[in-house]
Protein backbone atom coordinates (compact mmCIF):
# COMPACT_ATOMS: atom_id res chain seq x y z
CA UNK A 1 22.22 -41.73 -3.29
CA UNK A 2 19.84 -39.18 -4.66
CA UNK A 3 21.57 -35.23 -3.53
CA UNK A 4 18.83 -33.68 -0.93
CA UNK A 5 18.11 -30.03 -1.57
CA UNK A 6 19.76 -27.93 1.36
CA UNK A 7 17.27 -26.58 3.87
CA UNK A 8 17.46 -23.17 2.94
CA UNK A 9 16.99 -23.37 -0.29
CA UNK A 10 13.98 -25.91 -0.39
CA UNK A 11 12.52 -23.51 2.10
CA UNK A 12 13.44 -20.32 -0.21
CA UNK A 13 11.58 -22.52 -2.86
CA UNK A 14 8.66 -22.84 -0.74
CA UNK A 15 8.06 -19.09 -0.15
CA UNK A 16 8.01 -18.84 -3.96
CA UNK A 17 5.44 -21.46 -4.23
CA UNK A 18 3.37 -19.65 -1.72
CA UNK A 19 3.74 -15.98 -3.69
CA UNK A 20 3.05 -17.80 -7.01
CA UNK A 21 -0.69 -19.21 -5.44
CA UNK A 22 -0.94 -15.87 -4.00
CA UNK A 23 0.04 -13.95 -7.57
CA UNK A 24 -2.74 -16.41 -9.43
CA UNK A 25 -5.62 -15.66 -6.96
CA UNK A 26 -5.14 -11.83 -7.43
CA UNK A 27 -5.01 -12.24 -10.97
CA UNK A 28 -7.97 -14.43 -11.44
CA UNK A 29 -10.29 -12.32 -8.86
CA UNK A 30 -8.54 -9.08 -10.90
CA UNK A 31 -7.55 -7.66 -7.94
CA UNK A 32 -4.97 -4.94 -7.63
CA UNK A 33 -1.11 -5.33 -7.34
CA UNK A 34 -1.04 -9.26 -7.97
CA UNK A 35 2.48 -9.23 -8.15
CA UNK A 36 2.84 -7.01 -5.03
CA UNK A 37 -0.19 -8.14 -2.68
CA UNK A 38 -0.27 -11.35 -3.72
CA UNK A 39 2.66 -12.81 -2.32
CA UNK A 40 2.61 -10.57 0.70
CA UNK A 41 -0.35 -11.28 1.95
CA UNK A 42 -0.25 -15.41 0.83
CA UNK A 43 3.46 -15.33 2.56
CA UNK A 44 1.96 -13.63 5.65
CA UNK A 45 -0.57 -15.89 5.87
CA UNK A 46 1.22 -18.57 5.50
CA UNK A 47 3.95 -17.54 8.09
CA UNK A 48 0.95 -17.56 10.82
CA UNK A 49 0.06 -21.10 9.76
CA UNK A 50 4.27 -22.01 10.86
CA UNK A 51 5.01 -22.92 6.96
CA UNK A 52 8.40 -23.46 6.44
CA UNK A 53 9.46 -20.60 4.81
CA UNK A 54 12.14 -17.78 4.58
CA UNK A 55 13.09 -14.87 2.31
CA UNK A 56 14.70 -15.26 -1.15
CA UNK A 57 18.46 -14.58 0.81
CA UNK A 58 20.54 -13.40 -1.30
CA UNK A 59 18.53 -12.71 -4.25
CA UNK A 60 16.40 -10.33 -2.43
CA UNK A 61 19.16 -7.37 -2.58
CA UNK A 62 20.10 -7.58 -6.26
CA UNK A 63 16.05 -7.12 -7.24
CA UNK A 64 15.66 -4.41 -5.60
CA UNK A 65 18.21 -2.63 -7.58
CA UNK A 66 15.62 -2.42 -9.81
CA UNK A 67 13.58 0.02 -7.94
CA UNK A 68 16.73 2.28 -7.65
CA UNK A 69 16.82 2.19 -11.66
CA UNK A 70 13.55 2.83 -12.49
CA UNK A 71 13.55 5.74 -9.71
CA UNK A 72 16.19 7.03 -11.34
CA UNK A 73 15.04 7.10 -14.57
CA UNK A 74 12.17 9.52 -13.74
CA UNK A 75 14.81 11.81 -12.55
CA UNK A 76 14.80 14.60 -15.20
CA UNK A 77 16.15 18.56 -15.36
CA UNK A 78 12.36 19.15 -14.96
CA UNK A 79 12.99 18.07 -11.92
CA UNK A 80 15.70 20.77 -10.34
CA UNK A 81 13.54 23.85 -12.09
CA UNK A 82 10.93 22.20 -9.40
CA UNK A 83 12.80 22.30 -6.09
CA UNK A 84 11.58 25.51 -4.84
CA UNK A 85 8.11 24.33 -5.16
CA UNK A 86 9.19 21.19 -3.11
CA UNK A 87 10.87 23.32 -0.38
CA UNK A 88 7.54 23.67 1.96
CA UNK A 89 6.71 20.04 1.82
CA UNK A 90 10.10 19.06 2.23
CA UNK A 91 10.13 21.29 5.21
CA UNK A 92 7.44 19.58 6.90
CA UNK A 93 9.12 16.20 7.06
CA UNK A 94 11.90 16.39 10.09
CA UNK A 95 8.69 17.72 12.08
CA UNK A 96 6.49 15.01 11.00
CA UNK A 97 9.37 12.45 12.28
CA UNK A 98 9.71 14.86 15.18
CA UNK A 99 6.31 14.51 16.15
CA UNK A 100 6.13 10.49 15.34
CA UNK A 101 9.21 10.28 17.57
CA UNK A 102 7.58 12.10 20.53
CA UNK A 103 4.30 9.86 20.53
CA UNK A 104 5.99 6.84 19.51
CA UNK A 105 8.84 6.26 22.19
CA UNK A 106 6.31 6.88 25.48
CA UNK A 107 3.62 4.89 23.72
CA UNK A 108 5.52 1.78 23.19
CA UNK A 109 7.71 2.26 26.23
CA UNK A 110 5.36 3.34 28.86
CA UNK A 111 1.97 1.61 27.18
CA UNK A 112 3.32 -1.72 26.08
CA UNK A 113 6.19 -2.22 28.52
CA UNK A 114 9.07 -2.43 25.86
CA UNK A 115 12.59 -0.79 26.38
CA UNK A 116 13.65 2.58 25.65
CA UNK A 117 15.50 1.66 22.82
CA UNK A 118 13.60 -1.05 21.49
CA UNK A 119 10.82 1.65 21.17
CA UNK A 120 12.97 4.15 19.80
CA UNK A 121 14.44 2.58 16.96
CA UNK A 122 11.16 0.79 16.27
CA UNK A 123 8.97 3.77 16.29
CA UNK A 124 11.68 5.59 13.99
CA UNK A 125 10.24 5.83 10.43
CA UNK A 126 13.51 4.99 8.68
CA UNK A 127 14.85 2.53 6.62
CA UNK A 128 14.47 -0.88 8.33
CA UNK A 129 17.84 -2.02 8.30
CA UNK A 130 19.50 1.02 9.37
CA UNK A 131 17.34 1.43 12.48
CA UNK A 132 18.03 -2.72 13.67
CA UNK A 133 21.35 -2.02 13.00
CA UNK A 134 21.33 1.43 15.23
CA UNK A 135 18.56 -0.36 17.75
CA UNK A 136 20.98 -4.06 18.24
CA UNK A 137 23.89 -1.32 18.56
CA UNK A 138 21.89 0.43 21.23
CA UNK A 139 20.53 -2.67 23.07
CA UNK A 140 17.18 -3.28 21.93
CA UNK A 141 15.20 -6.33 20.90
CA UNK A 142 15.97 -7.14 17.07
CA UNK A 143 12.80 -9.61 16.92
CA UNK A 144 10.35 -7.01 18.39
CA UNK A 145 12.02 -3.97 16.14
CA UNK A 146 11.66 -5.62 13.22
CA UNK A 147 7.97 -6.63 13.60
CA UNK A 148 7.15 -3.71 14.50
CA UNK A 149 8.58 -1.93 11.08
CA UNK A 150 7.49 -5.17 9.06
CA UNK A 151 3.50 -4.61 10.67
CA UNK A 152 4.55 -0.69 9.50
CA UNK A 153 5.16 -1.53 6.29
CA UNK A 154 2.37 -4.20 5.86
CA UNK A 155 -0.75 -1.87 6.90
CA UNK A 156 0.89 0.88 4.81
CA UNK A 157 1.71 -0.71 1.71
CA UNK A 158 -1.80 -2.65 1.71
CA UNK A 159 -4.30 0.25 2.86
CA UNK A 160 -2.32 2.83 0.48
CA UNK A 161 -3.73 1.23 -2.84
CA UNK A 162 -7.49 1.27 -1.00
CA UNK A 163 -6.88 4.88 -0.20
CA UNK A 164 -5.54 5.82 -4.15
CA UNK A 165 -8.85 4.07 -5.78
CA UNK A 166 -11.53 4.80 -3.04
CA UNK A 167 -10.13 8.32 -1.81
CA UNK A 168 -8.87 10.01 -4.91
CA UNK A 169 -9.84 7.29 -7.67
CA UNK A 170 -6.70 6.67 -9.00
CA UNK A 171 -6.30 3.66 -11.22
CA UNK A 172 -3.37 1.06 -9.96
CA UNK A 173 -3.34 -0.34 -13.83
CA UNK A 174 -0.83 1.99 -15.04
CA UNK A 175 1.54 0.29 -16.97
CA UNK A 176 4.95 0.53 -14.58
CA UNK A 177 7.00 0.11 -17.87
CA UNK A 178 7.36 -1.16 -21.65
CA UNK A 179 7.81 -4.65 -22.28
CA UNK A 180 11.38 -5.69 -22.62
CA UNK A 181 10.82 -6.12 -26.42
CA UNK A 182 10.27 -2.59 -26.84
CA UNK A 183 12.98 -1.23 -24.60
CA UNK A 184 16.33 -0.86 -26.35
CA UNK A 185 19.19 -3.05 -25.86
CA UNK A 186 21.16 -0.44 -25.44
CA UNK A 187 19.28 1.21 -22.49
CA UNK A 188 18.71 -2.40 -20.84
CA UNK A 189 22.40 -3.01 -20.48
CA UNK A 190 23.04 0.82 -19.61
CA UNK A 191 20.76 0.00 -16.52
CA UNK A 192 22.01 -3.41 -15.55
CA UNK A 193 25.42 -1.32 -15.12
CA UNK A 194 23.50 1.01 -13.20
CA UNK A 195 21.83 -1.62 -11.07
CA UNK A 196 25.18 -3.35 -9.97
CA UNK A 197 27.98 -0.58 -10.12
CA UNK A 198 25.82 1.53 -8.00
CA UNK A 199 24.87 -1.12 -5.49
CA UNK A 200 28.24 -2.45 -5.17
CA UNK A 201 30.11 0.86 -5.44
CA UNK A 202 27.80 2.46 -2.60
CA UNK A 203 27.97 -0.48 -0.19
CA UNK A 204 31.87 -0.16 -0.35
CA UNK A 205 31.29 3.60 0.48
CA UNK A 206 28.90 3.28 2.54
CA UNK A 207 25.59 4.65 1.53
CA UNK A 208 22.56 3.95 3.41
CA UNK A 209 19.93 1.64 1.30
CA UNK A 210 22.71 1.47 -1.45
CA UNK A 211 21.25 -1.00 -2.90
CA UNK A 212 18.41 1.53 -3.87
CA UNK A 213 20.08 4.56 -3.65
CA UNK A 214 23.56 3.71 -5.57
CA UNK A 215 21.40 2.64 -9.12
CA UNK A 216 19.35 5.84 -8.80
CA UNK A 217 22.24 8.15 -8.52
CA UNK A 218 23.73 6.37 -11.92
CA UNK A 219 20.37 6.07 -13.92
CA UNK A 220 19.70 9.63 -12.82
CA UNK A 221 23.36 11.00 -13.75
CA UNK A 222 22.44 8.95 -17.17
CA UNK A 223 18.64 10.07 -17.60
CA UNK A 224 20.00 13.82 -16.89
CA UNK A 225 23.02 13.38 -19.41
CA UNK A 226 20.30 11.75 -22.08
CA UNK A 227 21.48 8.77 -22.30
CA UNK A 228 18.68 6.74 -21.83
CA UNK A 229 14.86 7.50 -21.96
CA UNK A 230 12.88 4.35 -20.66
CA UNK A 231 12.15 2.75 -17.41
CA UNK A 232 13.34 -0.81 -16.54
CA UNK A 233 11.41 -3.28 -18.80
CA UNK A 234 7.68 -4.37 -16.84
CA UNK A 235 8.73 -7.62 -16.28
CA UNK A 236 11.69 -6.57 -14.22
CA UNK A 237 9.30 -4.50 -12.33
CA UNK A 238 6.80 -7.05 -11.34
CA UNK A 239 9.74 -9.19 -10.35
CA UNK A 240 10.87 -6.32 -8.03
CA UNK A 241 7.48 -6.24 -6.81
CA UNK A 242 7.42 -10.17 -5.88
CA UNK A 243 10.72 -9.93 -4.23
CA UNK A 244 8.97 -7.19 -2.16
CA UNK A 245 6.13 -8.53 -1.40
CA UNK A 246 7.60 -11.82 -0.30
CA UNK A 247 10.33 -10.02 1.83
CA UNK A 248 7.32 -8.36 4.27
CA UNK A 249 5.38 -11.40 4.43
CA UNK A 250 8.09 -13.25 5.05
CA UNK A 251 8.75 -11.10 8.21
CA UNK A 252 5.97 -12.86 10.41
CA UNK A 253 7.34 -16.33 9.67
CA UNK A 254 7.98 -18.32 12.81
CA UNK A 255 5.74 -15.31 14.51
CA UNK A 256 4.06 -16.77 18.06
CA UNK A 257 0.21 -15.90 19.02
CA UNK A 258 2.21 -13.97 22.04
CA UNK A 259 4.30 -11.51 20.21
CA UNK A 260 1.48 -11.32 17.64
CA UNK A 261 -0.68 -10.08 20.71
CA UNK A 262 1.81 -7.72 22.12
CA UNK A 263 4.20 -6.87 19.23
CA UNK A 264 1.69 -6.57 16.22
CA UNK A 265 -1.09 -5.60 17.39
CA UNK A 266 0.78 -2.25 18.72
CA UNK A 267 2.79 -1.41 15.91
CA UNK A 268 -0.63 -2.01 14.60
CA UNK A 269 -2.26 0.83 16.42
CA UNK A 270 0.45 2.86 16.53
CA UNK A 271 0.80 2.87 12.36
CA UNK A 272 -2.87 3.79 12.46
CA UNK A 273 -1.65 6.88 14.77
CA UNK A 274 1.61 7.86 12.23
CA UNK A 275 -0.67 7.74 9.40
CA UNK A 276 -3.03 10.15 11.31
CA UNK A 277 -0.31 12.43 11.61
CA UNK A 278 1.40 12.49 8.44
CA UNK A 279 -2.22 13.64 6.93
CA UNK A 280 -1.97 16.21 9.04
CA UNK A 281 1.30 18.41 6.69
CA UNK A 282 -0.56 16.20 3.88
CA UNK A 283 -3.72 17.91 3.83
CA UNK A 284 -1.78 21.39 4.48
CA UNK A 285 -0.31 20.82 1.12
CA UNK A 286 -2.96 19.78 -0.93
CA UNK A 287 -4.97 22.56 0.05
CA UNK A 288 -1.68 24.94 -0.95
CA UNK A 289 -2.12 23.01 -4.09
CA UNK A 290 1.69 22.30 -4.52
CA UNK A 291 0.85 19.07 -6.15
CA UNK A 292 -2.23 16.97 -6.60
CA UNK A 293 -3.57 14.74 -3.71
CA UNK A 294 -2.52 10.68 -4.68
CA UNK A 295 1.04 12.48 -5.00
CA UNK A 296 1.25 13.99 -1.82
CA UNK A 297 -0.40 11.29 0.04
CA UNK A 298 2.69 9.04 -0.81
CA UNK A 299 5.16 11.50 -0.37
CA UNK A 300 4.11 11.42 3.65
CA UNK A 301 3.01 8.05 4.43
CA UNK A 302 5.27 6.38 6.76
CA UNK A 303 6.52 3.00 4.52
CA UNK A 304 9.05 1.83 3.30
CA UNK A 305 10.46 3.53 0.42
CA UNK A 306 10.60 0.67 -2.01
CA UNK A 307 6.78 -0.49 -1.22
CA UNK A 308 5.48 3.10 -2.29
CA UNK A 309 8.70 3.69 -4.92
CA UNK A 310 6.42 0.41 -6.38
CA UNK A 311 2.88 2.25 -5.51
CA UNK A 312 3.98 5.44 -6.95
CA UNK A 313 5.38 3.80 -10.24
CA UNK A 314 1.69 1.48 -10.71
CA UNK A 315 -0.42 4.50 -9.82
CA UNK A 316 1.02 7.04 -12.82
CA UNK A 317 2.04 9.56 -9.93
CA UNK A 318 4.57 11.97 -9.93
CA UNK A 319 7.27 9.34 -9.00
CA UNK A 320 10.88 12.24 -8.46
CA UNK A 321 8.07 13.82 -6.40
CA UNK A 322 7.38 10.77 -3.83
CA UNK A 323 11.07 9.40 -4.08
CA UNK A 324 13.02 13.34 -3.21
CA UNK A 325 10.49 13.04 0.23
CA UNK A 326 10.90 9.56 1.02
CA UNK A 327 14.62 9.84 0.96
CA UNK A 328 14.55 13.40 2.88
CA UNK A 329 13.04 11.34 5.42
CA UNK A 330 15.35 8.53 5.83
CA UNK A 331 18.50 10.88 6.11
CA UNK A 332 17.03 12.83 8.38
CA UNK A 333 15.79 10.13 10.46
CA UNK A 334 19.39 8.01 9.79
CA UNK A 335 21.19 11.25 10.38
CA UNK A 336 19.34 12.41 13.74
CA UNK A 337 18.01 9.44 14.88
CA UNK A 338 21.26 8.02 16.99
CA UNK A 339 21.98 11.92 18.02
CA UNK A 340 18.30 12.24 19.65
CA UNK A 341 18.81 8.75 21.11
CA UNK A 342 22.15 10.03 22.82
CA UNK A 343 21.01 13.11 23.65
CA UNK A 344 17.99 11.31 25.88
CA UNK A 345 20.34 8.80 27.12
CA UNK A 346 21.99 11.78 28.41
């Protein structure tokens, strides 16, 4: 009897059938981020047509240790004789989650009928598991929370490279590293330690997004001790980019025309609305001229801080400058997010 292929995994195989069609028709039409838009927007599509797909399980975590490496490997002592110029913008980000707190929870919850906490935790800009974690814990809707981030994500991570080349005509062709056969040995087996001692050593501890935020500590603590002086080879990049992209799109999949009415198309709006208002310290700062505008503009967007970790590495950006804000944000948020909650419960 021939062995069947176990559902999952013919289904996982499926998804990166779909993201490979999508990665060849952004290549051949030259558009930007193949390896990024590609599969997102194939996979979403594909998840409204009821395909039978699903992430890549557990292979998704491990990839994106790669963003945490290459993150960390911008990290440099440049960077700390910088801080006080950071200090204003920085400054501006609990009140920009602030603010997207106080139109967020009444708009879902009095506008669109959902729960209290439901619209707390799915208004909250910070990381996506955290705030299902904090939101199931709390009593909300897991389903409607995480569409609601995913559609966050989705309009962010796609209008953001529109915004870089039609509002301050940056190029998305910037190499995001050397090829592998021009990195050192060396350095590539520094950063696989990196990748997996820091993922695996800050889950055991604890650390939020550790599987981001435990590589970047190491390659950072490596970077500032000189001991290596490259990014993570391109082609692990673009494969971080495809396990990205097919993690958002994959989101939607088993999505109904009902919760795409109710559920999307607010988080829809309302991501239209956060945008609005994190140009609003934005613009402050790129008229102080603290840093130049494609910077700053993905320092505040509300994503995900692996999508524009990706965006910020493609567009030649000052990536220690995007990364320092985006994680600001999520400990703030992670931090004071269940502490506001309780205090309005109260």
């Amino acid at each position: 009897m021939t062995p069947r292929i176990p559902l999952s995994l013919a289904r996982s195989l499926m998804t990166l059938a779909i993201a490979s069609v999508g990665i060849f028709i952004f290549t051949i039409l030259d558009l930007p981020l193949p390896w990024l838009l590609g599969p997102l927007l194939a996979c979403l599509i594909a998840a409204f047509a009821q395909a039978p797909m699903n992430g890549l399980g557990v292979v998704a975590t491990p990839l994106r240790t790669i963003l945490g490496v290459a993150v960390g490997a911008a990290i440099t002592p440049a960077l700390f004789h910088r801080i006080d110029e950071m200090a204003l913008s920085m400054a501006l980000i609990p009140l920009l989650a602030l603010s997207i707190g106080l139109a967020g929870v009444p708009y879902f919850h009095r506008a669109w009928g959902f729960d209290r906490a439901t619209s707390y935790y799915g208004v909250m800009p910070g990381g996506l598991q955290d705030m299902l974690v904090f939101g199931e814990e709390a009593g909300g809707n897991v389903r409607i929370m995480s569409l609601i981030h995913a559609t966050r994500v989705l309009i962010v991570v796609v209008s953001a490279p529109l915004l870089l080349t039609y509002a301050f005509g940056v190029s998305l062709s910037e190499p995001p590293g050397a090829p592998a056969r021009d990195t050192p040995v060396h350095e590539m087996l520094i950063m696989l330690a990196c990748a997996i001692i820091g993922w695996k050593g800050g889950k055991k501890i604890g650390l939020f997004g550790a599987s981001i935020l435990g590589p970047l500590i190491l390659t950072a603590a490596a970077s500032l001790l000189d001991i290596i002086h490259h990014r993570p080879p391109i082609e692990a990049i673009l494969i971080a980019q495809l396990s990205i992209g097919v993690s958002v799109g994959a989101h939607y999949v088993g999505i109904t025309w009902a919760e795409f009415r109710r559920v999307v198309l607010a988080a829809a709006l309302f991501t239209f609305l956060m945008m609005g208002l994190a140009a609003i310290p934005a613009a402050l700062i790129i008229w102080l001229g603290s840093a130049d505008a494609a910077t700053v503009m993905l320092a505040f967007l509300p994503g995900g801080q692996a999508e524009l970790t990706v965006l910020a590495i493609v567009s030649g950006v000052d990536v220690a400058y995007v990364v320092v804000h985006h994680i600001f944000r999520m400990i703030i948020v992670i931090i004071g997010a269940p502490l506001a909650m309780r205090w309005m419960g109260k």
